[in-house]
C-alpha atoms as a PDB file:
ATOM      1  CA  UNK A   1       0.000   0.000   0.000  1.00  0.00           C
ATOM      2  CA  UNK A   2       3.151   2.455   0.721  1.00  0.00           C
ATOM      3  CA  UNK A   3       4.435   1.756  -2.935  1.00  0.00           C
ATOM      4  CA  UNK A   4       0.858   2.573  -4.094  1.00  0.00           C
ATOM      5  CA  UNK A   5       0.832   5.775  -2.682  1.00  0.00           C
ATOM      6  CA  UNK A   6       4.170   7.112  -3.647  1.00  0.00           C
ATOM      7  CA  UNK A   7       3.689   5.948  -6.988  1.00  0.00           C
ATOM      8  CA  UNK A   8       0.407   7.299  -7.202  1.00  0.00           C
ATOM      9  CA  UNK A   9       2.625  10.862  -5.835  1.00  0.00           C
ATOM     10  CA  UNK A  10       4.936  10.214  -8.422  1.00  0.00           C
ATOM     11  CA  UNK A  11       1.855   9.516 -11.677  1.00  0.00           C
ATOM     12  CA  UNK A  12       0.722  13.256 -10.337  1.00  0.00           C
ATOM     13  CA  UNK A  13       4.005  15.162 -10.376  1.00  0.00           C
ATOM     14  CA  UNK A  14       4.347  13.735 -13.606  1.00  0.00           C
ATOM     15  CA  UNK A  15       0.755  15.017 -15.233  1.00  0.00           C
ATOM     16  CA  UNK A  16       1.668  18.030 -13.455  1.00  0.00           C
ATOM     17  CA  UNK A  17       5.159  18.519 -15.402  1.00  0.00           C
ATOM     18  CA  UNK A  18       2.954  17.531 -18.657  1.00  0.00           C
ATOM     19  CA  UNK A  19       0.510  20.018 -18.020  1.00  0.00           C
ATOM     20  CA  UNK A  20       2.511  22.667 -17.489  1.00  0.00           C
ATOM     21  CA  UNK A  21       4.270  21.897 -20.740  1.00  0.00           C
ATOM     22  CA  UNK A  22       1.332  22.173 -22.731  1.00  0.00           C
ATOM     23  CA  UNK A  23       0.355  25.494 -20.216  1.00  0.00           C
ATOM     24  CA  UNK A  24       3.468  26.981 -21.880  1.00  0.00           C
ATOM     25  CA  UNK A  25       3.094  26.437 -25.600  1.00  0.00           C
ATOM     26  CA  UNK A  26      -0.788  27.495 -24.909  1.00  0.00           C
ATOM     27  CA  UNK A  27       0.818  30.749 -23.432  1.00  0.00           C
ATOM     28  CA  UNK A  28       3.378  30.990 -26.189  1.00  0.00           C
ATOM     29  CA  UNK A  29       0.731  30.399 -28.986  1.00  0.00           C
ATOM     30  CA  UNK A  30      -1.270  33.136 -28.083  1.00  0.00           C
ATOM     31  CA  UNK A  31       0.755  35.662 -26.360  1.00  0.00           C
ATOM     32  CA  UNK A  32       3.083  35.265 -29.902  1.00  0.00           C
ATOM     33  CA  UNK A  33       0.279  35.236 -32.336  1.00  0.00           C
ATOM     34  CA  UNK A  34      -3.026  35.980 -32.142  1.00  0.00           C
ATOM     35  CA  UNK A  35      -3.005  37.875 -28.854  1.00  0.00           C
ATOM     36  CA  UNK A  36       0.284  39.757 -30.246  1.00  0.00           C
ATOM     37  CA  UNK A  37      -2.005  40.620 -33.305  1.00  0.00           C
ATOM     38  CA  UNK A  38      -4.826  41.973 -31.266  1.00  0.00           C
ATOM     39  CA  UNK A  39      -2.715  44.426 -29.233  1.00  0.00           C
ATOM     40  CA  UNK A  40      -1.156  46.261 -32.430  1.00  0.00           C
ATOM     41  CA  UNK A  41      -4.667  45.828 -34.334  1.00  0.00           C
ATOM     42  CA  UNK A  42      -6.516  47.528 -31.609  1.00  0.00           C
ATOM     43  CA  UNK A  43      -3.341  50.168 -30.701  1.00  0.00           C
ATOM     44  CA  UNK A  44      -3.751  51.075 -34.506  1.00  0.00           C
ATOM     45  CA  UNK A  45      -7.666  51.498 -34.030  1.00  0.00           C
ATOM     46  CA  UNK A  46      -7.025  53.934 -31.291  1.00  0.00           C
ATOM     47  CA  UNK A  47      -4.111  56.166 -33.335  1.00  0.00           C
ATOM     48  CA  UNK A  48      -6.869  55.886 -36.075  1.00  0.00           C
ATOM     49  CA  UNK A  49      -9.929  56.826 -33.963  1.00  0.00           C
ATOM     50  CA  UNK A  50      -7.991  59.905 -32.602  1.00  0.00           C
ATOM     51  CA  UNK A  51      -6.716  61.010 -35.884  1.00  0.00           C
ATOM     52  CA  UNK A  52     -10.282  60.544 -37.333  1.00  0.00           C
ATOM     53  CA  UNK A  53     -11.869  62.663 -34.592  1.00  0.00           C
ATOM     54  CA  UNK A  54      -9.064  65.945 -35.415  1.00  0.00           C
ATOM     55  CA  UNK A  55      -9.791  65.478 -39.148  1.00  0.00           C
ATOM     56  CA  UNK A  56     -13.406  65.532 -38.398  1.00  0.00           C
ATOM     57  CA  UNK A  57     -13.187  68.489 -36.271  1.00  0.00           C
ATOM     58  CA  UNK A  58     -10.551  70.104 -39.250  1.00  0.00           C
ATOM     59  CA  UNK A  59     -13.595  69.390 -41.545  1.00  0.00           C
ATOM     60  CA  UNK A  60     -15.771  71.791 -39.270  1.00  0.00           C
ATOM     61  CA  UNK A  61     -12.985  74.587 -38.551  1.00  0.00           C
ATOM     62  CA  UNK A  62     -12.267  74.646 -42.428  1.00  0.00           C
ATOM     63  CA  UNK A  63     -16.063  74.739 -43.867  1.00  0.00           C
ATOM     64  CA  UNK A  64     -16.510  77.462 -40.861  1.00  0.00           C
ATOM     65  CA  UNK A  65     -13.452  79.477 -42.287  1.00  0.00           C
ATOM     66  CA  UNK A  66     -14.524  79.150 -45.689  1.00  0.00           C
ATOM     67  CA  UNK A  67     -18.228  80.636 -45.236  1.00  0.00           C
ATOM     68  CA  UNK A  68     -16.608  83.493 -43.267  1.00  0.00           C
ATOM     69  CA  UNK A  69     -14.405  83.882 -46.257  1.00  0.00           C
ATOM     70  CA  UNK A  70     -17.237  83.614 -48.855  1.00  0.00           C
ATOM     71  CA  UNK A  71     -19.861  86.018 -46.796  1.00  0.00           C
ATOM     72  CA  UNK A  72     -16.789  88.477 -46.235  1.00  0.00           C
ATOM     73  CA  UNK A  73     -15.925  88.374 -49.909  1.00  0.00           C
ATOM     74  CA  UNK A  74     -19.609  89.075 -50.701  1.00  0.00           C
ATOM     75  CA  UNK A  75     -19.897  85.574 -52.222  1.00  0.00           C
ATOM     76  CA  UNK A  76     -17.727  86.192 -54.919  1.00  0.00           C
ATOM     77  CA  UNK A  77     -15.020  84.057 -55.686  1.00  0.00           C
ATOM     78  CA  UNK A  78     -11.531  85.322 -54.902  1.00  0.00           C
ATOM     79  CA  UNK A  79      -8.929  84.094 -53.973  1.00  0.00           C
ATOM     80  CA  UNK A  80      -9.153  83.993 -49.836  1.00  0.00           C
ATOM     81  CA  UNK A  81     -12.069  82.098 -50.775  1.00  0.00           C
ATOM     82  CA  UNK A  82     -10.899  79.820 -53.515  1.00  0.00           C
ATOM     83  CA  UNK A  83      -7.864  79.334 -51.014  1.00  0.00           C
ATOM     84  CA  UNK A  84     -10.411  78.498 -47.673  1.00  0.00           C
ATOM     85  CA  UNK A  85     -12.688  76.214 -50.152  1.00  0.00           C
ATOM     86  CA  UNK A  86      -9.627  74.237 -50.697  1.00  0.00           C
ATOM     87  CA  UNK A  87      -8.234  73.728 -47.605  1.00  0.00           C
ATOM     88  CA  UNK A  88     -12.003  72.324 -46.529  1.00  0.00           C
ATOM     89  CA  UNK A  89     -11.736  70.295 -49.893  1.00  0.00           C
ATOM     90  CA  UNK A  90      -8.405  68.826 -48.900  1.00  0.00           C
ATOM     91  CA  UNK A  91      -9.862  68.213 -45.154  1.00  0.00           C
ATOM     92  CA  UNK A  92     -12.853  66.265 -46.388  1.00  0.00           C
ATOM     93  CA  UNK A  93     -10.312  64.094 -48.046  1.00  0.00           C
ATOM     94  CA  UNK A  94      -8.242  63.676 -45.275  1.00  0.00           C
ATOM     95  CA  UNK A  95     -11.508  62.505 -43.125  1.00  0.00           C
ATOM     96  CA  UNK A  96     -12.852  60.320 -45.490  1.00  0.00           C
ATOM     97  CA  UNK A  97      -9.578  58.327 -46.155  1.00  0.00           C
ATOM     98  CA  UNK A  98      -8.981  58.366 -42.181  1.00  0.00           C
ATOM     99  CA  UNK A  99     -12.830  56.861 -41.980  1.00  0.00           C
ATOM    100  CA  UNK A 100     -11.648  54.394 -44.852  1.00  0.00           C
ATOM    101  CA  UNK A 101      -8.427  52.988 -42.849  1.00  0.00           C
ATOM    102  CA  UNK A 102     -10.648  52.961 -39.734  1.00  0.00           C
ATOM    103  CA  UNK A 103     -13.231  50.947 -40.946  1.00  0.00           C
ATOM    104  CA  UNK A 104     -10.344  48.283 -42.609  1.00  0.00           C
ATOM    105  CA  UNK A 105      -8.830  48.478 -39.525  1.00  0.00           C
ATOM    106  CA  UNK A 106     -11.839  47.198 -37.440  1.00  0.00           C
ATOM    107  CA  UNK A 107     -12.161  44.582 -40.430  1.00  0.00           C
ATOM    108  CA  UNK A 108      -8.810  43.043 -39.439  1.00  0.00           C
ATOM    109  CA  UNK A 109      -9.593  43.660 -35.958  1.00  0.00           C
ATOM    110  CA  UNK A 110     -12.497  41.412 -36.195  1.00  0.00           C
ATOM    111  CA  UNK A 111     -10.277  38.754 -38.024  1.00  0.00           C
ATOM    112  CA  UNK A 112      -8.030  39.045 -35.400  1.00  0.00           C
ATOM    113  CA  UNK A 113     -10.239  38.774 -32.576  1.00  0.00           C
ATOM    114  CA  UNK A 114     -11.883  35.091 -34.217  1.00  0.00           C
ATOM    115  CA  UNK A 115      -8.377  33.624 -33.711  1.00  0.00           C
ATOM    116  CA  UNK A 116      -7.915  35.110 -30.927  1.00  0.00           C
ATOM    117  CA  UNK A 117     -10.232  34.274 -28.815  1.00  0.00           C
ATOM    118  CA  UNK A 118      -9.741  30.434 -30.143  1.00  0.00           C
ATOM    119  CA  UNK A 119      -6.190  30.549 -28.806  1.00  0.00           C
ATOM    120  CA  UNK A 120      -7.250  32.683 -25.805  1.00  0.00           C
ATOM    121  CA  UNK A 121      -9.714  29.740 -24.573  1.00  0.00           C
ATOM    122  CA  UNK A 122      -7.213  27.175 -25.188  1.00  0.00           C
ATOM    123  CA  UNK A 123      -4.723  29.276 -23.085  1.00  0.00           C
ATOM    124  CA  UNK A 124      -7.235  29.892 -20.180  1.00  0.00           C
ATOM    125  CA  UNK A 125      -7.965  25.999 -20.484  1.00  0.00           C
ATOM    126  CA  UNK A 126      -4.530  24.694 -20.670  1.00  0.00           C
ATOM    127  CA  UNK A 127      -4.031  27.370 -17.103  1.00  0.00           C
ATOM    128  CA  UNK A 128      -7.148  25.718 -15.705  1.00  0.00           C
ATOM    129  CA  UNK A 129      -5.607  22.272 -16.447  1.00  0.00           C
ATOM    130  CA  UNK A 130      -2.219  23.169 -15.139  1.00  0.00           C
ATOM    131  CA  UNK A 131      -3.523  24.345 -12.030  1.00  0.00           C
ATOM    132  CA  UNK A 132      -6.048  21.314 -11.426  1.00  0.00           C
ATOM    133  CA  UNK A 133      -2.642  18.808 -12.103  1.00  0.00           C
ATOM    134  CA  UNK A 134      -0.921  21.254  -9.607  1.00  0.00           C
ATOM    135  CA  UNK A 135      -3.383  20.909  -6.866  1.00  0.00           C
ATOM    136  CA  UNK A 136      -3.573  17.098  -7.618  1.00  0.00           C
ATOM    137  CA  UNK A 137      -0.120  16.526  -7.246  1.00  0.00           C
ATOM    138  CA  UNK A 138       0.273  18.737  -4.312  1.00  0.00           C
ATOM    139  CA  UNK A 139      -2.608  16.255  -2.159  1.00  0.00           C
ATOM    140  CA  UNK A 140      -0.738  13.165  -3.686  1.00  0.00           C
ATOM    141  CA  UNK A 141       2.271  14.231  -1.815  1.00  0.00           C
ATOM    142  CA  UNK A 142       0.289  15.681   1.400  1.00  0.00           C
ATOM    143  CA  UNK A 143      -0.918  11.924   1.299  1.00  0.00           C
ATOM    144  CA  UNK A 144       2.739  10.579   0.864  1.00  0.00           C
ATOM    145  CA  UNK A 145       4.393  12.618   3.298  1.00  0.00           C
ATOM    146  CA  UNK A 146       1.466  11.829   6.505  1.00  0.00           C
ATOM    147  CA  UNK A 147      -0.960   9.779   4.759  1.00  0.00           C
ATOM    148  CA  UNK A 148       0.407   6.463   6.836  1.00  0.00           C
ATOM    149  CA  UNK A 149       0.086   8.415  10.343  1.00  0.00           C
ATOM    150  CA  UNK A 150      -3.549   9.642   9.231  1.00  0.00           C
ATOM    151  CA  UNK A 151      -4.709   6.140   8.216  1.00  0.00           C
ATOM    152  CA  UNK A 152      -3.254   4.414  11.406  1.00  0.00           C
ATOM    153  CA  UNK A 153      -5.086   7.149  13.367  1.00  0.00           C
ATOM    154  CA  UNK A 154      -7.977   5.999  11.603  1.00  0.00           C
ATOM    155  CA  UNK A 155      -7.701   2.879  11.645  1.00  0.00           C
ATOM    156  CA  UNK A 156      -7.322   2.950  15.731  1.00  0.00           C
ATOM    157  CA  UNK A 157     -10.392   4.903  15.701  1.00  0.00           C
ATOM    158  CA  UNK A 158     -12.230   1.891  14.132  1.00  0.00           C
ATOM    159  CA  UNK A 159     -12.001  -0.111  17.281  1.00  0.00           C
ATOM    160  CA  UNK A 160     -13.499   2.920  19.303  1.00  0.00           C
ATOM    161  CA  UNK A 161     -17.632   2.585  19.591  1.00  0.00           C
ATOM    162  CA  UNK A 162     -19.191   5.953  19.382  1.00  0.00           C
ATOM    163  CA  UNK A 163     -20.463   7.484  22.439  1.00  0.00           C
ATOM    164  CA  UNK A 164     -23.572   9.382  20.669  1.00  0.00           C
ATOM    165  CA  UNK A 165     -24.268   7.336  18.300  1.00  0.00           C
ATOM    166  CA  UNK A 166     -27.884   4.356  18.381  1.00  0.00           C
ATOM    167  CA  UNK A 167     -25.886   2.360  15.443  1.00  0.00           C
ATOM    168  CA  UNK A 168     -24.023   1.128  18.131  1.00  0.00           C
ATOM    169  CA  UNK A 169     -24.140  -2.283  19.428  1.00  0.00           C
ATOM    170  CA  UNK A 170     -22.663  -2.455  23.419  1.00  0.00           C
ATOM    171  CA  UNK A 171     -23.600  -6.028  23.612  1.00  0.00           C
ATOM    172  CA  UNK A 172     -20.540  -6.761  21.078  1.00  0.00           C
ATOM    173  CA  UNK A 173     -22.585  -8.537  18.341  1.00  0.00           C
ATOM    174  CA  UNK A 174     -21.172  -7.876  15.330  1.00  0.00           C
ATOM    175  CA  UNK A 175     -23.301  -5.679  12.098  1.00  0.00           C
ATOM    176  CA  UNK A 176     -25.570  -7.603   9.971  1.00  0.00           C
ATOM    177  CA  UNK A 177     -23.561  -6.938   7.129  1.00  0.00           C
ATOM    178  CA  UNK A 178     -20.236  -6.002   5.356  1.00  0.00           C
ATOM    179  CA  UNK A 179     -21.139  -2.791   4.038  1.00  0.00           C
ATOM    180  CA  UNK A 180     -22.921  -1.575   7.771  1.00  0.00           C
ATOM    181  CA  UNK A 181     -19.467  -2.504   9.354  1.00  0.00           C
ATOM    182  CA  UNK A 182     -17.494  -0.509   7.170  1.00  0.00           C
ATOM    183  CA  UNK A 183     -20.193   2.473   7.389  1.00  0.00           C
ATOM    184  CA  UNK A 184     -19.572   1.806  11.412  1.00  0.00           C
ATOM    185  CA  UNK A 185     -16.020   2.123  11.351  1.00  0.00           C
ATOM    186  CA  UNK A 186     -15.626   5.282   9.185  1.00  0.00           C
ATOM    187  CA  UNK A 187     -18.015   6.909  11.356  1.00  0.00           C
ATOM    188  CA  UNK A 188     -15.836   6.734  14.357  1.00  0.00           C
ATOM    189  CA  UNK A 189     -13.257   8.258  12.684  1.00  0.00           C
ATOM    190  CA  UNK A 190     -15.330  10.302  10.822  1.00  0.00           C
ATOM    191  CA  UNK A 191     -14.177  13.489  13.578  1.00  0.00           C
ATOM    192  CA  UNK A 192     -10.596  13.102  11.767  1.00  0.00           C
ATOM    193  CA  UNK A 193     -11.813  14.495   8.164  1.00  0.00           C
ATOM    194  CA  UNK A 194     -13.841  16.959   9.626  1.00  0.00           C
ATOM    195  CA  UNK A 195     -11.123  18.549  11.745  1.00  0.00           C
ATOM    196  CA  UNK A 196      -8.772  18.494   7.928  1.00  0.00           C
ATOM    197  CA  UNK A 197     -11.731  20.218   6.921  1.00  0.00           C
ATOM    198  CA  UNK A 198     -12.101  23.003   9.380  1.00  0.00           C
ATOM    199  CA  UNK A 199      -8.413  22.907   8.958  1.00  0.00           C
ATOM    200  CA  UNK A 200      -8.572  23.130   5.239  1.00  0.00           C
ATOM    201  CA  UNK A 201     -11.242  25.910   5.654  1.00  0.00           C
ATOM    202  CA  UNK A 202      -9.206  28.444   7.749  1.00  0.00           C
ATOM    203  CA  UNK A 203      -6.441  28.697   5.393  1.00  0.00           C
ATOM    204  CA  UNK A 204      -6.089  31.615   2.912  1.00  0.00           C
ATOM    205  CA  UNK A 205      -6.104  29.544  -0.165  1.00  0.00           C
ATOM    206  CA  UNK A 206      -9.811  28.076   0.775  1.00  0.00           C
ATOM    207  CA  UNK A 207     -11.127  31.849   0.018  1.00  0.00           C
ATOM    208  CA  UNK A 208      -9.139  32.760  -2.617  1.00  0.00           C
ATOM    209  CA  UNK A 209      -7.133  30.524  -5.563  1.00  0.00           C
ATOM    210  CA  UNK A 210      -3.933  31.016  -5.035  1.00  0.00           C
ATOM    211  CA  UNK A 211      -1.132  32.246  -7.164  1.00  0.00           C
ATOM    212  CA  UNK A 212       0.983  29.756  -8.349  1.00  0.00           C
ATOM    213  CA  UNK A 213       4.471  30.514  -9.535  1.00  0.00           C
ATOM    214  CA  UNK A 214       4.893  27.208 -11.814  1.00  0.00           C
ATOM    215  CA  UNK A 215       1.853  28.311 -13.575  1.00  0.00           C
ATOM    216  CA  UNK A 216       2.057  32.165 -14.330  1.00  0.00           C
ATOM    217  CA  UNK A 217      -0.522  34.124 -14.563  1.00  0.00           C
ATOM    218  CA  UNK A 218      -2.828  33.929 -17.275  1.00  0.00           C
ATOM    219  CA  UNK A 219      -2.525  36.687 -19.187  1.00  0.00           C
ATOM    220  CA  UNK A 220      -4.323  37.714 -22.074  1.00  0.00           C
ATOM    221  CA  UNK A 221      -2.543  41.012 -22.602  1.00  0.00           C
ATOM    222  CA  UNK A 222      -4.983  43.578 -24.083  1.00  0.00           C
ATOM    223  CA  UNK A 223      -7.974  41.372 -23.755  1.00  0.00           C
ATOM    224  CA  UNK A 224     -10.263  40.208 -20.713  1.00  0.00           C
ATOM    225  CA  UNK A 225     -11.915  36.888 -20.693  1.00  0.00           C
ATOM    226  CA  UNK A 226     -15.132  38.521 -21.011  1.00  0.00           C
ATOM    227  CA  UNK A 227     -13.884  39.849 -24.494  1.00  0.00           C
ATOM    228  CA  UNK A 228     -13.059  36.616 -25.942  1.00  0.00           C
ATOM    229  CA  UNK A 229     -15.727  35.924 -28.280  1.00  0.00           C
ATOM    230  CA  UNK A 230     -18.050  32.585 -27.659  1.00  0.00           C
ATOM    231  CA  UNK A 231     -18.193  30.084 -30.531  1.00  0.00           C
ATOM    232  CA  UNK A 232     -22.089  31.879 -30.884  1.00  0.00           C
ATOM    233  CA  UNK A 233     -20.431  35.322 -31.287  1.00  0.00           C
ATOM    234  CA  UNK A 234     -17.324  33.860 -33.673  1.00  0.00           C
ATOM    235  CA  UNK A 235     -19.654  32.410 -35.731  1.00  0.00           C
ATOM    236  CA  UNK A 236     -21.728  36.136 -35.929  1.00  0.00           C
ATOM    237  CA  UNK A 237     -18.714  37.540 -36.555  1.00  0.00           C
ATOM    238  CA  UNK A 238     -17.805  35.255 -39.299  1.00  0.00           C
ATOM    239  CA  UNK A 239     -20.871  35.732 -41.171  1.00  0.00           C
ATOM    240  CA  UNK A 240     -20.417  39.670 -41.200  1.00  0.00           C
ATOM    241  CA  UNK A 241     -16.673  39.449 -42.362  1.00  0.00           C
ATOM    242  CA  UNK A 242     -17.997  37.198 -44.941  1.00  0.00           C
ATOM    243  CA  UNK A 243     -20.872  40.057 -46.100  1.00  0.00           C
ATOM    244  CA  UNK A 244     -18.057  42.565 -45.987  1.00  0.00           C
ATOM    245  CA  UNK A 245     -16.180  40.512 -48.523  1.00  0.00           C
ATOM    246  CA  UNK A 246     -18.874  39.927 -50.958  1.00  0.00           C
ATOM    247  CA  UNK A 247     -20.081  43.792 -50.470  1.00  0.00           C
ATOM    248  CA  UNK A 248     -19.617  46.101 -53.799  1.00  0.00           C
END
């Protein structure tokens, strides 16, 4: 039974050291591609939205100049106002081919986020795994290390009738069956788990998961794991990158 529980330690370190592997190239996969891709994509949106909102408001200031221009000149054209009707002409241009890189922007933006959020899942997965192995392996050796002492406590406790308890029998006959015996037995020691328990329950890590430093934290850079798209949304988002596409 000894050998059974250290190799059992040993089976869980192992998956651990297998997880984490495959925590890594997760974190490699996306934090080097897609997520990578997000962060510029969406950096460029910003530079883009700002730049759009100053040529919009250089649209305004230059149609403003030019009808001060035109009602000064007495709507005739000269040349402050053939001057002030071109700067708003070269304005509009500048807005609408800032509106036109915005709006290709958000279409690779959308690409980006479809393979993003499929390697962002499989990264928050494989850290979910990793920590699961981790916690594993970490009660595998609790149970190596004073496993034996806790089981021969428990095993003393067998031979102890409860005090409280009408399952008893004080006349020493023995339970009607297998199964009731056993039930008898681990409810004598039954105090043991509960005080792990309370144990268990008073430590910091009960409340709140624990960082571990094996497994990183999962980071998903510019994103949140509420912006990861579902497979509902990818598909939505699929379907309107496909419309774009096939739009005159």
């Amino acid at each position: 039974m000894q050998h059974d529980i250290h190799a059992q330690a040993q089976r869980a370190q192992a998956e651990l050291q297998q997880a984490v592997a495959r925590l890594d190239a997760a974190r490699a996969a996306y934090q080097d591609g897609a997520g990578a891709q997000v962060g510029q994509a969406l950096a460029r949106q910003a530079d883009l939205q700002r730049k759009s909102a100053t040529a919009d408001a250089e649209v305004q200031a230059a149609d403003a100049a030019f009808r001060a221009a035109f009602e000064a000149a007495g709507f005739e054209r000269t040349d402050a106002v053939r001057a002030a009707q071109r700067r708003k002409g070269d304005a509009q241009d500048l807005a609408e081919a800032t509106r036109a890189a915005l709006q290709r922007c958000g279409t690779h933006l959308g690409r980006d986020m479809i393979e993003a959020s499929a390697q962002g899942r499989a990264y928050l997965w494989a850290h979910e795994k990793a920590y699961a192995a981790y916690a594993r392996a970490q009660a595998h050796q609790a149970i190596a290390e004073a496993g034996a002492q806790i089981a021969r406590a428990m095993a003393l406790m067998a031979h102890v009738p409860l005090d409280d308890s009408g399952h008893e029998d004080w006349q020493g006959r023995p339970s009607p069956s297998e199964a009731t015996a056993h039930e008898l037995k681990a409810a004598r020691s039954a105090f043991i788990l509960q005080a792990l328990t309370e144990l268990a329950t008073a430590r910091p890590e009960y409340a709140t998961r624990p960082h571990v430093e094996m497994l990183g934290a999962c980071d998903l850079g510019p994103l949140t794991e509420r912006e990861l798209l579902t497979p509902g949304q990818v598909h939505m988002a699929r379907h309107k990158l496909e419309k774009l596409a096939t739009a005159p």
